[in-house]
C-alpha atoms as a PDB file:
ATOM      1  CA  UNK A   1     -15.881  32.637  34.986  1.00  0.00           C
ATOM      2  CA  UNK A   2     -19.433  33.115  33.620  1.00  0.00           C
ATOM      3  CA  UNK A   3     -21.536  31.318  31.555  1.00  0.00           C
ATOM      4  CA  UNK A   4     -20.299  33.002  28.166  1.00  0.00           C
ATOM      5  CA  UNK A   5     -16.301  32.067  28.979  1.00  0.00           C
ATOM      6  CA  UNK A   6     -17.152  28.596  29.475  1.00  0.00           C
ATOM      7  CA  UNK A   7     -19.041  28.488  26.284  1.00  0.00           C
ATOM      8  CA  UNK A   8     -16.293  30.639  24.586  1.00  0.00           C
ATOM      9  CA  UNK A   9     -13.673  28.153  25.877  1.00  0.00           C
ATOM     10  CA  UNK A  10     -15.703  25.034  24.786  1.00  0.00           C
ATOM     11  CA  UNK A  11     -15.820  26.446  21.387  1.00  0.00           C
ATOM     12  CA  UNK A  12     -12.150  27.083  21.604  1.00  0.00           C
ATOM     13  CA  UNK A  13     -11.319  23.768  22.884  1.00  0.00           C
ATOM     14  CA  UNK A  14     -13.371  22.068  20.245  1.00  0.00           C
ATOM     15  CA  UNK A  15     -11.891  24.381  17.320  1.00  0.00           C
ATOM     16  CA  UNK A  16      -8.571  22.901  18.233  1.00  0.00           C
ATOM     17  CA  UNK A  17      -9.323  19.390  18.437  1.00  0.00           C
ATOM     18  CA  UNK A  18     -10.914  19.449  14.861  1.00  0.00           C
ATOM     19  CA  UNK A  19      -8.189  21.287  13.429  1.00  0.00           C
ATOM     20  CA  UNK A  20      -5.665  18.375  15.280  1.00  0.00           C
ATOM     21  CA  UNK A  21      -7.646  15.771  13.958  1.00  0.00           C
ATOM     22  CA  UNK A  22      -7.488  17.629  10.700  1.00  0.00           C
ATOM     23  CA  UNK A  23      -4.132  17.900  10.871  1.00  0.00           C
ATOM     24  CA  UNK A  24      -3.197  14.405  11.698  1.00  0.00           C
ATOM     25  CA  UNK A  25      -5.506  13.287   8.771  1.00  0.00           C
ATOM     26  CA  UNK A  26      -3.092  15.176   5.975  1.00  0.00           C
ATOM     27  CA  UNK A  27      -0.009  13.318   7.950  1.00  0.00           C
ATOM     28  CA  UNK A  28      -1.818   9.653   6.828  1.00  0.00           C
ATOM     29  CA  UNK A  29      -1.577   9.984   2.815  1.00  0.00           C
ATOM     30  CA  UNK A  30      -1.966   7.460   0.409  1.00  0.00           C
ATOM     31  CA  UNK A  31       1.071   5.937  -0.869  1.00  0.00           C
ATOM     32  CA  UNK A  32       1.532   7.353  -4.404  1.00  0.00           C
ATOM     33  CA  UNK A  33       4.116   4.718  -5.643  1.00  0.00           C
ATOM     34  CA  UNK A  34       3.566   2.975  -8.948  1.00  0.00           C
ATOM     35  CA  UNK A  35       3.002  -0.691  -6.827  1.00  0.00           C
ATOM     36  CA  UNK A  36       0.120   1.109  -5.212  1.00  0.00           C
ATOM     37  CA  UNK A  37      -1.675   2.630  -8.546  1.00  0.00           C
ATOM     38  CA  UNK A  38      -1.142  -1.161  -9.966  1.00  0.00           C
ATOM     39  CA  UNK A  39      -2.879  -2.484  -6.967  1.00  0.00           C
ATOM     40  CA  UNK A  40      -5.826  -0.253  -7.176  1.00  0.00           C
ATOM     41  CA  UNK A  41      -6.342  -0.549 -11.089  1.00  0.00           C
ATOM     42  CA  UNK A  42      -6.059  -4.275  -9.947  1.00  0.00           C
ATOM     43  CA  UNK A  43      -8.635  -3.646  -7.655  1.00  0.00           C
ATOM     44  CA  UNK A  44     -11.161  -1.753  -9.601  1.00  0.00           C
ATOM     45  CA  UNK A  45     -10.643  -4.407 -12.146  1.00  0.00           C
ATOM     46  CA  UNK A  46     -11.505  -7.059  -9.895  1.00  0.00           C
ATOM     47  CA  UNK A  47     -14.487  -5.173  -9.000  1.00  0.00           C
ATOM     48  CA  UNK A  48     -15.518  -4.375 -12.147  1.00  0.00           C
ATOM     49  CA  UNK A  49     -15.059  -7.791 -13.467  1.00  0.00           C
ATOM     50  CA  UNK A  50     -12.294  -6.969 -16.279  1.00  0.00           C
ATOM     51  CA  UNK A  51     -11.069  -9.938 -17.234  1.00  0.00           C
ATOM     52  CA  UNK A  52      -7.953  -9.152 -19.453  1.00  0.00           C
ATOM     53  CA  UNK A  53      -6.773  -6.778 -16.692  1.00  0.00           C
ATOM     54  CA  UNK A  54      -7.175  -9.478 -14.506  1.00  0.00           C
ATOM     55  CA  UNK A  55      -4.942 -12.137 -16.169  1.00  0.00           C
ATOM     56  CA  UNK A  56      -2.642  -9.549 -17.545  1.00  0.00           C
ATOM     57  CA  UNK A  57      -1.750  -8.484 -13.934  1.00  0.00           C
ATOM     58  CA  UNK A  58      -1.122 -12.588 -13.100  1.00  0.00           C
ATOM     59  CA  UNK A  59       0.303 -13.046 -16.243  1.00  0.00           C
ATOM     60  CA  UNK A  60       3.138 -10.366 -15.183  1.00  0.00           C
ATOM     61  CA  UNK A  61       3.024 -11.257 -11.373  1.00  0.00           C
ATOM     62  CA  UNK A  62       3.526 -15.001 -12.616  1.00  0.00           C
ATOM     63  CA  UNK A  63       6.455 -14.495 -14.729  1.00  0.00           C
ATOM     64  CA  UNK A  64       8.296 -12.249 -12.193  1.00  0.00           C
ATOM     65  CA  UNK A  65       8.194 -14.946  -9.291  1.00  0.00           C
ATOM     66  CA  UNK A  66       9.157 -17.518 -12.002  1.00  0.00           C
ATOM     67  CA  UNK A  67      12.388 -15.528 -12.551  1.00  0.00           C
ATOM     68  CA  UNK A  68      12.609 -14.620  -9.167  1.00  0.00           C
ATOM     69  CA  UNK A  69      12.969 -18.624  -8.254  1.00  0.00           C
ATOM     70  CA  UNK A  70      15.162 -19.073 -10.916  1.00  0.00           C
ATOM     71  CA  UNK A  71      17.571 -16.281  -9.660  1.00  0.00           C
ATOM     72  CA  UNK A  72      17.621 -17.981  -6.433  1.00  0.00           C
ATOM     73  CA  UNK A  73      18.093 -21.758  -7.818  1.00  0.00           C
ATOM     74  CA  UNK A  74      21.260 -20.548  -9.690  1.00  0.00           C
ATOM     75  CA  UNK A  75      22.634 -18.430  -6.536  1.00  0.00           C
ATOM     76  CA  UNK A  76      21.847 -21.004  -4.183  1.00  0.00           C
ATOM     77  CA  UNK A  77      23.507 -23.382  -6.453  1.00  0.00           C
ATOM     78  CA  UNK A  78      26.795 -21.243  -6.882  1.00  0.00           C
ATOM     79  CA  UNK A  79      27.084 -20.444  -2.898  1.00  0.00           C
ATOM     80  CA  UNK A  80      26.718 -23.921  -1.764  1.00  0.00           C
ATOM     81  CA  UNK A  81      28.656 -26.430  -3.772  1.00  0.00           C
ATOM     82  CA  UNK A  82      26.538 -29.553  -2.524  1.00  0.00           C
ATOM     83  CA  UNK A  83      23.239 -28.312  -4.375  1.00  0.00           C
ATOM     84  CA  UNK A  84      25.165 -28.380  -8.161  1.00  0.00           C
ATOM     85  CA  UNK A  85      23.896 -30.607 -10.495  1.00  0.00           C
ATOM     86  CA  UNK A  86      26.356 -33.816 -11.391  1.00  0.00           C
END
């Protein structure tokens, strides 16, 4: 093989290993869930200093891990008898 096949195979070889690594790039997406486009408004809110989104964001994070411990007081209370208030 000459000079020009190696060359033509290098180019070949490198063609395919930027369209693999282009390819395995559009496999790793960004999740677009609602939790994940709270987070990043969170984020840029944080970054930007933006107060009211800040403490509306632990305003709503606060009040669903208050009535997530509540849930679990009153379960925990029903499944195990000795926990029940007198």
């Amino acid at each position: 093989m000459g000079l020009g096949g190696y060359l033509a195979a290098k180019s070949d070889c490198e063609h395919y290993e930027s369209e693999k690594r282009r390819e395995e790039s559009e496999v790793i997406e960004k999740p677009h869930t609602e939790a994940a486009e709270v987070a990043e408004a969170n984020f840029q809110a944080i970054t930007n200093t933006d107060l009211p989104v800040i403490v509306a964001v632990v305003v709503v994070a606060s009040f669903f891990i208050v009535i997530a411990n509540l849930v679990v007081d009153v379960l925990y209370g029903v499944i195990d008898p000795r926990v029940r208030m007198s």
